[in-house]
Protein backbone atom coordinates (compact mmCIF):
# COMPACT_ATOMS: atom_id res chain seq x y z
CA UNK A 1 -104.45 -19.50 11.14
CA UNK A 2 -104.93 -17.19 14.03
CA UNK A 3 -107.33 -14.95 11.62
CA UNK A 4 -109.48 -17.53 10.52
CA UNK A 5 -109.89 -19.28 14.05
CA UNK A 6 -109.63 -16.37 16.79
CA UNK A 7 -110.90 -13.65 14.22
CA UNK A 8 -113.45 -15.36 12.11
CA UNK A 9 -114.20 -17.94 14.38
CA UNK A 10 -114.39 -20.87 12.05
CA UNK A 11 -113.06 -24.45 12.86
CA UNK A 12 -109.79 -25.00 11.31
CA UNK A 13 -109.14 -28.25 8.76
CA UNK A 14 -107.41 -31.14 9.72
CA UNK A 15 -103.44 -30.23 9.63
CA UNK A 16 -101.59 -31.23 6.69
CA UNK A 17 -98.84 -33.75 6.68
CA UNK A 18 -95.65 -31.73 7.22
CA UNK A 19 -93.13 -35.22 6.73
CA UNK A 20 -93.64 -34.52 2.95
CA UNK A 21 -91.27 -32.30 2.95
CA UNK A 22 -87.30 -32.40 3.37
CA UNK A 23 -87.63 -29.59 6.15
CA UNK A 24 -90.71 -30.02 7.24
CA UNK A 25 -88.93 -31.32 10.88
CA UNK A 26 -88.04 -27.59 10.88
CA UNK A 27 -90.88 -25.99 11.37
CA UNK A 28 -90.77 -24.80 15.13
CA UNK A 29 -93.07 -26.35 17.54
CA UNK A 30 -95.11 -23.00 18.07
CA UNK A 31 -96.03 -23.05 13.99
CA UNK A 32 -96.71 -26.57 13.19
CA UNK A 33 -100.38 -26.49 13.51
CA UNK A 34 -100.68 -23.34 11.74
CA UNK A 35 -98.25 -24.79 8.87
CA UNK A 36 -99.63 -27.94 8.84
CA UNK A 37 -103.73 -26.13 8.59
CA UNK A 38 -101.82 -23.88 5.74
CA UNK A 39 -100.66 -26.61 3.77
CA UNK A 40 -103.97 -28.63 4.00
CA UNK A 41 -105.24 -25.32 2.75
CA UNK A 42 -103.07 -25.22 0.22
CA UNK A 43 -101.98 -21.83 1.04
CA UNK A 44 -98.45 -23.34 1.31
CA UNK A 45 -97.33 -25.68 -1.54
CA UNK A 46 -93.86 -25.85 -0.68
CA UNK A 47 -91.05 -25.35 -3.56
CA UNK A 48 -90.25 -27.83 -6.39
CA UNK A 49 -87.21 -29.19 -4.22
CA UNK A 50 -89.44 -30.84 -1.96
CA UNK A 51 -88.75 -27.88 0.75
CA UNK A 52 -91.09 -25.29 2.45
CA UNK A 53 -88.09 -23.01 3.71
CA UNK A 54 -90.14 -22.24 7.07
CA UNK A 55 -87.36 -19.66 7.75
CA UNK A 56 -87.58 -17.83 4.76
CA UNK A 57 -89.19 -14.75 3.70
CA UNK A 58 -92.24 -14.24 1.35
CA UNK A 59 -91.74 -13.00 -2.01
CA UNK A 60 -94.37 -10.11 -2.66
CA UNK A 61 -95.92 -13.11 -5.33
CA UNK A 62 -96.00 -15.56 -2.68
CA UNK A 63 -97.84 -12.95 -0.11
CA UNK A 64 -100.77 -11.63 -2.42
CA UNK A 65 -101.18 -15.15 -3.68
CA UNK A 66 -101.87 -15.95 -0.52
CA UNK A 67 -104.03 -13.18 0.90
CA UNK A 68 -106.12 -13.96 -2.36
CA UNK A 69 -106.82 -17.33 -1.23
CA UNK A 70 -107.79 -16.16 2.29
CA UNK A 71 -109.83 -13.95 0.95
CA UNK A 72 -111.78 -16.42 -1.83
CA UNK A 73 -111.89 -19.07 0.78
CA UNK A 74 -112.63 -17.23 4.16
């Protein structure tokens, strides 16, 4: 988020609806714009049990998947 609106200066999407998600209340109040922009993005799908696991790590997978789509899309 911070690389796309500080670095490449472009205006971010509207946020993504977090509530979709069984932890999406958990989510800290510093990061819910950003998450909510990188689900709108779709650079966060979440995982098939409904959760996004905002305290988790990324998987190697999960990172180049998404520095591919920053890099397609940005």
């Amino acid at each position: 988020y911070r690389y796309v609106t500080l670095v490449l200066e472009e205006e971010p999407t509207q946020g993504g609806d977090l509530t979709g998600f069984t932890d999406g209340g958990k989510v800290h109040d510093y990061a819910k714009t950003a998450m909510a922009w990188a689900v709108a993005e779709e650079l966060f799908e979440g995982y098939g049990d409904g959760t996004l696991r905002p305290g988790a790590f990324l998987t190697r997978a999960q990172m180049a998947k998404l520095l591919t789509i920053l890099n397609q899309n940005f």
